[in-house]
C-alpha atoms as a PDB file:
ATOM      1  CA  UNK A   1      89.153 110.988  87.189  1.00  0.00           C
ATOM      2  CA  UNK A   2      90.363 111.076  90.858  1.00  0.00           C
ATOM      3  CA  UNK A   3      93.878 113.157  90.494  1.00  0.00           C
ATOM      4  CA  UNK A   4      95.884 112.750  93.460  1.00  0.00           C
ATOM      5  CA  UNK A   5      99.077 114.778  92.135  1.00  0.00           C
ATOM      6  CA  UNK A   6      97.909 117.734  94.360  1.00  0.00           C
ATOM      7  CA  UNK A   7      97.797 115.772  97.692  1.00  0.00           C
ATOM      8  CA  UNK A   8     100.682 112.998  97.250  1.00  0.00           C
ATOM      9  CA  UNK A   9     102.513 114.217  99.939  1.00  0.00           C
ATOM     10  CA  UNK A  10      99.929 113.425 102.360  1.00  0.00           C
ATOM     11  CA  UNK A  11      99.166 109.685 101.235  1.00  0.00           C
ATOM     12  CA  UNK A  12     100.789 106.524 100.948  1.00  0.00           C
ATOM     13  CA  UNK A  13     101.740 104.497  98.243  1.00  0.00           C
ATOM     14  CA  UNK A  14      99.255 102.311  99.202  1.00  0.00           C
ATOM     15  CA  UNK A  15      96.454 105.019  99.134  1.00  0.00           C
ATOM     16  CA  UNK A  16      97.629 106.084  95.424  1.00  0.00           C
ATOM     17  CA  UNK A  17      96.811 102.313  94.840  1.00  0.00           C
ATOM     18  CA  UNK A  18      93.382 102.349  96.279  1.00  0.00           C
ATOM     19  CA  UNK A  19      92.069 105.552  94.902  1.00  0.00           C
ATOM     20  CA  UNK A  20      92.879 104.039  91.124  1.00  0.00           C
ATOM     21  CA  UNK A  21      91.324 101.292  92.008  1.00  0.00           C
ATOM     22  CA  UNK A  22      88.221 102.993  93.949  1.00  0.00           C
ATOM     23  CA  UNK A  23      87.731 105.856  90.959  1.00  0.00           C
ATOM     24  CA  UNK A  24      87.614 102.824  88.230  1.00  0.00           C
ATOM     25  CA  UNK A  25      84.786 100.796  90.531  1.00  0.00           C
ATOM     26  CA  UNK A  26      82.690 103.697  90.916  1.00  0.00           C
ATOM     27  CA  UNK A  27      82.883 104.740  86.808  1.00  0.00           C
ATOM     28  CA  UNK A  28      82.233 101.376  85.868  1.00  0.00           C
ATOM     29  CA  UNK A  29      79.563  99.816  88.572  1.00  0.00           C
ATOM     30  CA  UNK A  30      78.194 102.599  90.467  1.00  0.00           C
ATOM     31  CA  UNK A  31      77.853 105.512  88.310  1.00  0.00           C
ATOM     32  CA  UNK A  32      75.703 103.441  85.970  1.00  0.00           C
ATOM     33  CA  UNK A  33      73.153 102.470  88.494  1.00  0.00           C
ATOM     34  CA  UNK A  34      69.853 103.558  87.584  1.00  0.00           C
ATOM     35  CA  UNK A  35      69.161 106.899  89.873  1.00  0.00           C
ATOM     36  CA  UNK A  36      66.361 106.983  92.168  1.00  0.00           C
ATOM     37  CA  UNK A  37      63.676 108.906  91.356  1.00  0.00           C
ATOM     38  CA  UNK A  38      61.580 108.883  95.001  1.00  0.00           C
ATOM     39  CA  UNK A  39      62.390 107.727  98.905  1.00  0.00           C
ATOM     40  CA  UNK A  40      61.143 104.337  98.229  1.00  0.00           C
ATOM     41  CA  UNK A  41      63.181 103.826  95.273  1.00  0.00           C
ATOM     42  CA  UNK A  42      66.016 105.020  97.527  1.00  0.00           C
ATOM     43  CA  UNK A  43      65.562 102.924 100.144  1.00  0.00           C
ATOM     44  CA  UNK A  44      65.522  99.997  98.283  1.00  0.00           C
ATOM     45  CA  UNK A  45      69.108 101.321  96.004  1.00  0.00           C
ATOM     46  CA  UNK A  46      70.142 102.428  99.694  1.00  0.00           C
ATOM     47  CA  UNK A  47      69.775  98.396 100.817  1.00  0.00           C
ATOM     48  CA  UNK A  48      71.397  96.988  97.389  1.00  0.00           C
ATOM     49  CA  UNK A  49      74.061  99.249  97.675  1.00  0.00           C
ATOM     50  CA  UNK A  50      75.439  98.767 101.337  1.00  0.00           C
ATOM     51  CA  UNK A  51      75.002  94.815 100.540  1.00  0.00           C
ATOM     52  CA  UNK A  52      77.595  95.593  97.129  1.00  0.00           C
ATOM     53  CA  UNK A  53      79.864  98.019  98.691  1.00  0.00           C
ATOM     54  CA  UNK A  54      80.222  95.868 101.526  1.00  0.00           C
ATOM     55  CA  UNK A  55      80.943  92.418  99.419  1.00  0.00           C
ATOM     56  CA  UNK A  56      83.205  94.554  97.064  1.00  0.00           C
ATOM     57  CA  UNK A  57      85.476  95.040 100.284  1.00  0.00           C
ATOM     58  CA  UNK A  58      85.296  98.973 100.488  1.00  0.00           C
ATOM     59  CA  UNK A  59      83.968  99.260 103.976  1.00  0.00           C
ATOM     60  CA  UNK A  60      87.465  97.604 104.463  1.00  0.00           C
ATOM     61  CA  UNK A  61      89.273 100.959 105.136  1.00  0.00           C
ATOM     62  CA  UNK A  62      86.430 101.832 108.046  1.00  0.00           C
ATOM     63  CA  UNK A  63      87.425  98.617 110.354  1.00  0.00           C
ATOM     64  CA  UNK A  64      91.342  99.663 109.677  1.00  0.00           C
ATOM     65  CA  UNK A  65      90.336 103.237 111.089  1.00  0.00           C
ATOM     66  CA  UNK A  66      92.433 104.810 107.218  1.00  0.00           C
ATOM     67  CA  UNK A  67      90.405 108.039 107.323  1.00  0.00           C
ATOM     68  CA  UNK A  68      92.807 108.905 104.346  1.00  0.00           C
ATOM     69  CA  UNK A  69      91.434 105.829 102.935  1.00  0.00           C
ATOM     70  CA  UNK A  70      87.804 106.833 103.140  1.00  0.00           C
ATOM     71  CA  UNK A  71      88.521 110.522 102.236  1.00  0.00           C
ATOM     72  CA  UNK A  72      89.763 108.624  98.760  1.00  0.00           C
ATOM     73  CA  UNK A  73      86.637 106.201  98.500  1.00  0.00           C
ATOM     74  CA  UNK A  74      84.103 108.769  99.657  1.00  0.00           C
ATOM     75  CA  UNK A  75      85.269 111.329  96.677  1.00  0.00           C
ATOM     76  CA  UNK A  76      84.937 108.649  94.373  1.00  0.00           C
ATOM     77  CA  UNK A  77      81.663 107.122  95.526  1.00  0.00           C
ATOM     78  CA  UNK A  78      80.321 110.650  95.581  1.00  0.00           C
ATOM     79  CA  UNK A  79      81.085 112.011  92.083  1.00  0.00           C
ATOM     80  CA  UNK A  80      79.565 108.918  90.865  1.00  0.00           C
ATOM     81  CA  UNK A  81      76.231 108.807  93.028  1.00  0.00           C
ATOM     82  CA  UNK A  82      75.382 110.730  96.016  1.00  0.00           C
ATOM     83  CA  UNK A  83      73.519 108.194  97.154  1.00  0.00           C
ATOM     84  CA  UNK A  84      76.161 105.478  97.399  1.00  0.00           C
ATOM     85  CA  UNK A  85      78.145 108.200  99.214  1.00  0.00           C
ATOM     86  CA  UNK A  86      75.519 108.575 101.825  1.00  0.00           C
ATOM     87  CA  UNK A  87      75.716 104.712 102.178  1.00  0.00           C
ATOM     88  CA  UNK A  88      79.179 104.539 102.907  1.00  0.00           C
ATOM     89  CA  UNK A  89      79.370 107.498 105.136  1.00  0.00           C
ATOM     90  CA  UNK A  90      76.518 106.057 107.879  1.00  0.00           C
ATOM     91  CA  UNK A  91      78.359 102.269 107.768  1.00  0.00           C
ATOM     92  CA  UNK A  92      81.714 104.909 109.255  1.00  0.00           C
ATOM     93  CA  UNK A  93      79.284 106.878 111.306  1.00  0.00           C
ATOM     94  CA  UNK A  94      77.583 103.582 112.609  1.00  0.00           C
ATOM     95  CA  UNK A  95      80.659 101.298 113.501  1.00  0.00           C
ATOM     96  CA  UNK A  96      83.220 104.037 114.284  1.00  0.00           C
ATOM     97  CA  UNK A  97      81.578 104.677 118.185  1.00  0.00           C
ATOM     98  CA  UNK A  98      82.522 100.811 118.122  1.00  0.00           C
ATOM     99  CA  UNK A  99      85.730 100.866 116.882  1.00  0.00           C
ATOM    100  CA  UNK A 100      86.999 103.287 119.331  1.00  0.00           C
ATOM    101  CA  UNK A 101      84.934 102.624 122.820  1.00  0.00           C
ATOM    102  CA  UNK A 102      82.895  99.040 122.010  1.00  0.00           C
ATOM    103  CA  UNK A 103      83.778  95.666 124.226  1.00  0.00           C
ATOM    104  CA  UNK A 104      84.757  92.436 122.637  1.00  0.00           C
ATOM    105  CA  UNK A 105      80.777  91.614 122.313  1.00  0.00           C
ATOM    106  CA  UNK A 106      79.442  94.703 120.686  1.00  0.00           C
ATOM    107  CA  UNK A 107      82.574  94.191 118.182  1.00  0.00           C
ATOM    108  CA  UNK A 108      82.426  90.639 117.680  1.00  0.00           C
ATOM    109  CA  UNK A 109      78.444  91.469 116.595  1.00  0.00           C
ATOM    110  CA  UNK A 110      78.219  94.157 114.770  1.00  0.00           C
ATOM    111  CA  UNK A 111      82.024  95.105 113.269  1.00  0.00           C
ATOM    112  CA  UNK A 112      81.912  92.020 110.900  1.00  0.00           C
ATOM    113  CA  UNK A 113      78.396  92.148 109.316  1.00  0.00           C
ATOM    114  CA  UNK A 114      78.448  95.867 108.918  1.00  0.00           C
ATOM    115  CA  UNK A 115      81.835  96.104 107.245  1.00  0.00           C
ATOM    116  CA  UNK A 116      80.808  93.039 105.140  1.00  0.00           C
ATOM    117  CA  UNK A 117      77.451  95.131 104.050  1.00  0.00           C
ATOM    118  CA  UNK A 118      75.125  92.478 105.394  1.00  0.00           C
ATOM    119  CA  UNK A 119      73.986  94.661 108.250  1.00  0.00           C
ATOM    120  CA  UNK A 120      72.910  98.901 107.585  1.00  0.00           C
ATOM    121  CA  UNK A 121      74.056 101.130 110.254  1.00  0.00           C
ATOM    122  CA  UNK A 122      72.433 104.490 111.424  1.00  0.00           C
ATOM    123  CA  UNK A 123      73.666 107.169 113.775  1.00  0.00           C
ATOM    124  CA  UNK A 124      71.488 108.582 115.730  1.00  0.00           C
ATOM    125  CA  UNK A 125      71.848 111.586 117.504  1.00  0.00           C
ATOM    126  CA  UNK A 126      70.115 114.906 115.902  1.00  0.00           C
ATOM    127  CA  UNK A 127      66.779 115.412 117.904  1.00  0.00           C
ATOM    128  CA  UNK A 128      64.270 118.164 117.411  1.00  0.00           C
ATOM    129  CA  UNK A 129      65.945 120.690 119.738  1.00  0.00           C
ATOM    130  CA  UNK A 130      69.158 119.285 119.497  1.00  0.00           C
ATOM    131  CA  UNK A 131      71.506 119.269 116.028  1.00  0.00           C
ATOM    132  CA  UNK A 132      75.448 121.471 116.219  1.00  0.00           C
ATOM    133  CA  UNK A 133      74.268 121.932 120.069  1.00  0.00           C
ATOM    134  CA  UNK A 134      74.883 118.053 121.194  1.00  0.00           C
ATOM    135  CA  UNK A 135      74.510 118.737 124.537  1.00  0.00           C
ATOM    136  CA  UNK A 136      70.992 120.060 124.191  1.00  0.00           C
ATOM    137  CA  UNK A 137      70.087 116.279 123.554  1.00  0.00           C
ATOM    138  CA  UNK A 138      66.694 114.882 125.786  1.00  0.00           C
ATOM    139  CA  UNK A 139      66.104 111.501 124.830  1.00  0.00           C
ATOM    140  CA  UNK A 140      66.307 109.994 127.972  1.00  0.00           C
ATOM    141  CA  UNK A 141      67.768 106.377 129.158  1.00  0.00           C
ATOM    142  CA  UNK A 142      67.039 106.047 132.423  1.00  0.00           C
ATOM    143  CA  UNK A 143      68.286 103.354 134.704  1.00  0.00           C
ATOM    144  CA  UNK A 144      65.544 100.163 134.731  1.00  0.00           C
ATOM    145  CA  UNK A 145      66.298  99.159 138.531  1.00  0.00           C
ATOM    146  CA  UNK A 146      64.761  95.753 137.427  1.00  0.00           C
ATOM    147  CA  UNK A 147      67.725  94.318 135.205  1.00  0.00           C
ATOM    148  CA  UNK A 148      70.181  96.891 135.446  1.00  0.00           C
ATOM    149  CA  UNK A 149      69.722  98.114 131.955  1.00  0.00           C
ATOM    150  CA  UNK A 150      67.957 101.098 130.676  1.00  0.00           C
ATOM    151  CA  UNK A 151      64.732 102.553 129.723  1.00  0.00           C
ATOM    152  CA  UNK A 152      64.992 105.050 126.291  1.00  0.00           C
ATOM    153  CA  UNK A 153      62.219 107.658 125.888  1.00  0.00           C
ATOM    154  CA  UNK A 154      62.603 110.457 123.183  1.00  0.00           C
ATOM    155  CA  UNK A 155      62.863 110.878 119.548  1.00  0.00           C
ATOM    156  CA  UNK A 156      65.525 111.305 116.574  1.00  0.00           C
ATOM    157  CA  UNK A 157      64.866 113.402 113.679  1.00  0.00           C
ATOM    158  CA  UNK A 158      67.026 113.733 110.254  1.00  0.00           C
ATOM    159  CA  UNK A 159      68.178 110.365 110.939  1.00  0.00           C
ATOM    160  CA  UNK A 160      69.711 108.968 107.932  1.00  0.00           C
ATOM    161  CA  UNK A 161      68.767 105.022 107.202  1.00  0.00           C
ATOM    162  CA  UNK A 162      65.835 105.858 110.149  1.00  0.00           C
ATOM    163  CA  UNK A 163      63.724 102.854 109.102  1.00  0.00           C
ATOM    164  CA  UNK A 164      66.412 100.691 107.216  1.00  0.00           C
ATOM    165  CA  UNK A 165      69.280  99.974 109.540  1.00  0.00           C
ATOM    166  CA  UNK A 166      69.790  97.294 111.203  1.00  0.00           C
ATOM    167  CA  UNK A 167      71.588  98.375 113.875  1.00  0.00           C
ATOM    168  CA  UNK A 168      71.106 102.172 115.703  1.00  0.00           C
ATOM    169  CA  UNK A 169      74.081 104.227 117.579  1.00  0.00           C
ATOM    170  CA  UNK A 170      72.428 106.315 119.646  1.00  0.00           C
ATOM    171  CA  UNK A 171      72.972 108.807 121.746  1.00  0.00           C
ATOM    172  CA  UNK A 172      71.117 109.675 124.880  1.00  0.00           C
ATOM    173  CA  UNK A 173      71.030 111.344 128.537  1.00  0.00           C
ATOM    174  CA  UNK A 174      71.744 109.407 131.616  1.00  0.00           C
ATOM    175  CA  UNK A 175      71.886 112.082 133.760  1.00  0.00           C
ATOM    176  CA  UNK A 176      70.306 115.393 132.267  1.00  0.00           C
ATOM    177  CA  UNK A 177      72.141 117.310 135.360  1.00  0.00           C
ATOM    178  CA  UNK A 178      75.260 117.321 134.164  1.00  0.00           C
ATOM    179  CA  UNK A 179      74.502 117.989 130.848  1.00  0.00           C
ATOM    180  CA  UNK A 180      77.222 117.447 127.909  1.00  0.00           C
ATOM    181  CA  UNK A 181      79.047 115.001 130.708  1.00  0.00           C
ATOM    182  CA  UNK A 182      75.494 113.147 131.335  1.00  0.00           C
ATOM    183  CA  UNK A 183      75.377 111.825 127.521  1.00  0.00           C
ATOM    184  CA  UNK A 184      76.334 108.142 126.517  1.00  0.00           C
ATOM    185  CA  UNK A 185      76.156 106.084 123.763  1.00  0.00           C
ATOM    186  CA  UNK A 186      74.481 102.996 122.799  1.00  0.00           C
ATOM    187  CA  UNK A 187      74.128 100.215 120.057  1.00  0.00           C
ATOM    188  CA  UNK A 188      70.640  99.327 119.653  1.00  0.00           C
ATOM    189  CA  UNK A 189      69.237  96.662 117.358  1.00  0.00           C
ATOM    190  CA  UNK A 190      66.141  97.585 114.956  1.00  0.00           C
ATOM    191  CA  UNK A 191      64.085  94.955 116.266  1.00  0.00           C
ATOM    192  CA  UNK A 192      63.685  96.180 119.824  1.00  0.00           C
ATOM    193  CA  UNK A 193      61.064  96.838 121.327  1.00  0.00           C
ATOM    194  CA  UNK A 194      60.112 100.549 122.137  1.00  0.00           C
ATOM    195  CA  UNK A 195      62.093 101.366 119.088  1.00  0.00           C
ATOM    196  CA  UNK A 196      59.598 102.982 116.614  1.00  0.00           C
ATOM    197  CA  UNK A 197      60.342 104.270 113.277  1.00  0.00           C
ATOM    198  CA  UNK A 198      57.796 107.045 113.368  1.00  0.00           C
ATOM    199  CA  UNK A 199      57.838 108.541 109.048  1.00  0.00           C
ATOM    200  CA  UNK A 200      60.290 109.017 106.827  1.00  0.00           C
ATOM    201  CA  UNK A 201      61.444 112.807 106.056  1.00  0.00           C
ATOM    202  CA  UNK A 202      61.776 113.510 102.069  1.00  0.00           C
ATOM    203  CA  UNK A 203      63.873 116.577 101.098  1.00  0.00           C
ATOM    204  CA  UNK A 204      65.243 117.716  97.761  1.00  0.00           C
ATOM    205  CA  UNK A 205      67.179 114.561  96.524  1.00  0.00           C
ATOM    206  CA  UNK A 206      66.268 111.138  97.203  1.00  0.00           C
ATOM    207  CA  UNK A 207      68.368 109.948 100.703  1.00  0.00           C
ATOM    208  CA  UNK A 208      66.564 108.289 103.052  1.00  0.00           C
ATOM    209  CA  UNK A 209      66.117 110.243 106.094  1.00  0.00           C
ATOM    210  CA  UNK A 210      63.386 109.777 108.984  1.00  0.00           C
ATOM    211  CA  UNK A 211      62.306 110.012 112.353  1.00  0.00           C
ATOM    212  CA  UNK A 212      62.527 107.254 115.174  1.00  0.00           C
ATOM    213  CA  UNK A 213      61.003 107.325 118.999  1.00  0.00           C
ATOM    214  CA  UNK A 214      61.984 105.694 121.658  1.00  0.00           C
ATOM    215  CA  UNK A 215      58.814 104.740 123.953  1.00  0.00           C
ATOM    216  CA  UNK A 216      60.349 102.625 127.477  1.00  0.00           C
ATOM    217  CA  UNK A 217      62.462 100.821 124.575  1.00  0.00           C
ATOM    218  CA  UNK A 218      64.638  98.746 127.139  1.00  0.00           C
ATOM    219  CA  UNK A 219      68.480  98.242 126.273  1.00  0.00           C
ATOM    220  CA  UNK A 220      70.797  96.134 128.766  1.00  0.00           C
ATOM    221  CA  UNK A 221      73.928  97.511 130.040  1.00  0.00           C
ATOM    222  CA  UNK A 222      75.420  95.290 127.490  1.00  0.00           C
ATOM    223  CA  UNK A 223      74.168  97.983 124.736  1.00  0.00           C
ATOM    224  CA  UNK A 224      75.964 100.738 126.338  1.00  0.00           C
ATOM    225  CA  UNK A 225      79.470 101.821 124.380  1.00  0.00           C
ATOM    226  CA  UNK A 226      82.198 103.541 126.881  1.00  0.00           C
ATOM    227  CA  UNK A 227      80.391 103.948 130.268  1.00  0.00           C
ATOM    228  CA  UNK A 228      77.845 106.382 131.559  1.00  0.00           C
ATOM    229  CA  UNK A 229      78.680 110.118 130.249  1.00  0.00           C
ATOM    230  CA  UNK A 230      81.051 109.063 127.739  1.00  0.00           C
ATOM    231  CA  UNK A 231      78.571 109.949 125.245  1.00  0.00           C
ATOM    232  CA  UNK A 232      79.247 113.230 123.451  1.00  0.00           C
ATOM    233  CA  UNK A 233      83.285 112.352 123.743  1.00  0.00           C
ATOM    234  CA  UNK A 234      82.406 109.436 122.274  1.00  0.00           C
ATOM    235  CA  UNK A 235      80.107 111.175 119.538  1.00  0.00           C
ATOM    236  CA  UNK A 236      82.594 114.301 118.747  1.00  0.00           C
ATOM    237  CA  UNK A 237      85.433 111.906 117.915  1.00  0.00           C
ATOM    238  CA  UNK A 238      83.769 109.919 115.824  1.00  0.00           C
ATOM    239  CA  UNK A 239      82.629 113.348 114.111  1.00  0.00           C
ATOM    240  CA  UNK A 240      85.844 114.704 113.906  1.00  0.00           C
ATOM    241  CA  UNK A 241      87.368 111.687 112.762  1.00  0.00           C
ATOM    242  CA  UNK A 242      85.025 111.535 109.831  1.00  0.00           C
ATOM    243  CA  UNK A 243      84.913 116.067 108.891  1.00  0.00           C
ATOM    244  CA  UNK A 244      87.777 115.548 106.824  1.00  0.00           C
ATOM    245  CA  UNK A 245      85.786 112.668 104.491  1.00  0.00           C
ATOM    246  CA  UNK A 246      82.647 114.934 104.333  1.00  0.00           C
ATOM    247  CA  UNK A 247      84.860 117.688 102.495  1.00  0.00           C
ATOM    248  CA  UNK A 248      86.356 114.988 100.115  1.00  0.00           C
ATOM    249  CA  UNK A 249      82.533 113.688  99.109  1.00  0.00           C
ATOM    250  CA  UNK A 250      82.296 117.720  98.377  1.00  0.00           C
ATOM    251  CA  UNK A 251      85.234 117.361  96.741  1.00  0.00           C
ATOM    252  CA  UNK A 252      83.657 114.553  94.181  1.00  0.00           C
ATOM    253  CA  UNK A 253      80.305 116.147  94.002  1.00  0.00           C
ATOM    254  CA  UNK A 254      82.261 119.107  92.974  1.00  0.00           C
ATOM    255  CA  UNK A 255      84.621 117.235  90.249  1.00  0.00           C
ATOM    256  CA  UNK A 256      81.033 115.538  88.530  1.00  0.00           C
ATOM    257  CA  UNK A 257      79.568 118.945  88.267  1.00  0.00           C
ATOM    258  CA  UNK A 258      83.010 120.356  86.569  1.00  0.00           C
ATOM    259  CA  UNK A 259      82.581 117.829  84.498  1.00  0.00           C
ATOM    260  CA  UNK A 260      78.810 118.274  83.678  1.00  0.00           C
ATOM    261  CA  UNK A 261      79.849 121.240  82.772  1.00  0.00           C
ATOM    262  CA  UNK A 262      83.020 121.167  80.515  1.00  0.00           C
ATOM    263  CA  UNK A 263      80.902 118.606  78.574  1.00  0.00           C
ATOM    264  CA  UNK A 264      78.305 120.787  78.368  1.00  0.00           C
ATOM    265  CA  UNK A 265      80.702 123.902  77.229  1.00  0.00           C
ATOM    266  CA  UNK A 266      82.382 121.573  74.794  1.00  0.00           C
ATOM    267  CA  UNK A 267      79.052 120.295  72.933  1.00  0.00           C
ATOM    268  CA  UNK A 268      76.451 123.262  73.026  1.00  0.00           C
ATOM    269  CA  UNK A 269      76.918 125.952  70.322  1.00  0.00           C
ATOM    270  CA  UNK A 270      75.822 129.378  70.432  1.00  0.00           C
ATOM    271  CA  UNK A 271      76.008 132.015  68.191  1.00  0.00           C
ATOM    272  CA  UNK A 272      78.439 129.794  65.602  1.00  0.00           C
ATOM    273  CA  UNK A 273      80.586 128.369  68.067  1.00  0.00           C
ATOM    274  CA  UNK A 274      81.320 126.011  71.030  1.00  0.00           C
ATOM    275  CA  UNK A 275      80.480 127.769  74.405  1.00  0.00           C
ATOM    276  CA  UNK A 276      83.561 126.609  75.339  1.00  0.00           C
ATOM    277  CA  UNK A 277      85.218 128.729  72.962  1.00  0.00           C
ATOM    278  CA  UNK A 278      84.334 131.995  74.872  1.00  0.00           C
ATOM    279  CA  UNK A 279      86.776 133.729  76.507  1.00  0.00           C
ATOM    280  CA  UNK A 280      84.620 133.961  79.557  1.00  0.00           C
ATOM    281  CA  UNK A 281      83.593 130.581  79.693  1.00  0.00           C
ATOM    282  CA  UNK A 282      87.124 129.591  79.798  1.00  0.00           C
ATOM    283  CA  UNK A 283      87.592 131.264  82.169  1.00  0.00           C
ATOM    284  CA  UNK A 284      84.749 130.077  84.467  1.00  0.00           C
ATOM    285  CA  UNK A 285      85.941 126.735  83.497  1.00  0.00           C
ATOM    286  CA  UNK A 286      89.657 127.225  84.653  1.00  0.00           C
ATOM    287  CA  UNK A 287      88.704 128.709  88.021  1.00  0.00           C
ATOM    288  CA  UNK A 288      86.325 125.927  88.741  1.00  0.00           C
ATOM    289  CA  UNK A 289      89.640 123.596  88.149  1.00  0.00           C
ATOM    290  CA  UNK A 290      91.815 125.886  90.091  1.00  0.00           C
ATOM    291  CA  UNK A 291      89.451 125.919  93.337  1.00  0.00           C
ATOM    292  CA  UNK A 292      89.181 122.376  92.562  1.00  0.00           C
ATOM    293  CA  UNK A 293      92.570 121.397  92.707  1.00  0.00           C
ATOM    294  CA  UNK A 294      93.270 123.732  95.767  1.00  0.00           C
END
């Protein structure tokens, strides 16, 4: 159960309310999904479940900017799959860029169907050489002197939802001379051309992560977010704005495996007895609440 005793004085009554009322959802309609057991199985949960969260109403809190809000749903989503944690995480990471620094176009297109679930979002900014060290980034978007837009060349790696979303914020060089200041931002449909999901990267759990190129994809202007070199401002807020929900999905994962294991404790016997009834069990037990709770 999501306890919130420990952090009421940072929340409002309101945010009590909705982390009830998130913890009960994800016991009851997303803890019982059936789990994935590869990346195509993932990808296809990954798809049903931004569609339900979405129609459910819990991307809500992202298009209201309550970070405490999505600190609340992200620990809940996460203790009960992963998975649908990941999902709701890259909608934030996805819109967020356009919540803070998007025109009226860019949010009258892509705010609504995203927060409604019937559009995937993917954030795309980790390159080969480039991951903590933003400003190492070298894809490319060079001015296309023919329409005023841009040309994108380069490729993004460890891209969660690479091959899935629908819609890709991405970040890029305009100027590689000045560096950090030369980075901006764009908001790139799937279905354009030069855009190239290149394979799909499995690691240890099912999430869908891949690669995507850029070969002369052309973007108008219309595609940028913020103007030219607003990039990696643009990028680091939206990170920092959403640090504080990564450490509340630990949180969750971190509350399921406490509870894994106190059932465990409670129902394996050993040597005549519970192995919850040993002294240093107990006490393993107790400090895992204690960290918990802190």
């Amino acid at each position: 159960m999501l306890e919130t005793d420990a952090i009421r004085p940072f929340l409002d009554e309101r945010h009590v309310a909705l982390a009830a009322r998130v913890d009960a959802y994800a016991g009851q309609e997303i803890a019982p999904r059936p789990k994935a057991a590869d990346d195509d199985a993932a990808r296809r949960e990954a798809r049903a479940l931004v569609k339900r969260l979405g129609s459910d109403g819990w991307f809500r809190v992202i298009g209201e900017q309550d970070f405490r809000g999505c600190c609340l749903v992200r620990e809940a989503l996460a203790a009960a799959s992963p998975l649908a944690d990941a999902v709701f995480a890259l909608q934030a990471l996805g819109t967020v860029p356009i919540l803070l620094a998007g025109d009226e176009a860019q949010r009258a297109r892509w705010l609504k169907p995203a927060l409604d679930g019937t559009a995937m979002a993917a954030f795309a900014m980790t390159e080969p050489e480039a991951g903590s060290d933003v400003a190492a980034i070298a894809t490319i978007a060079a001015r296309n002197g023919e329409d005023g837009g841009y040309r994108l060349n380069g490729t993004k790696t460890f891209i969660s939802n690479a091959g899935l979303a629908d819609l890709y914020t991405v970040f890029a060089t305009t100027d590689p001379s000045q560096g950090r200041k030369g980075i901006t931002c764009f908001v790139i449909p799937k279905d354009t051309e030069g855009l190239r999901f290149a394979r799909a990267q499995v690691l240890s759990a099912p999430h869908p992560l891949g690669e995507i190129e850029f070969d002369d994809c052309r973007v108008p202007v219309e595609a940028r977010v913020g103007g030219d070199g607003g990039g990696f401002t643009l990028g680091l807020a939206t990170l920092d704005r959403l640090r504080p929900t990564v450490a509340a999905a630990a949180c969750g994962m971190a509350r399921r495996a406490m509870d894994e294991a106190t059932a465990h404790a409670v129902t394996r016997r050993q040597f005549g007895q519970r192995l919850a009834d040993f002294q240093l069990i107990k006490l393993k037990l107790s400090r895992m609440a204690t960290d918990l709770t802190a």
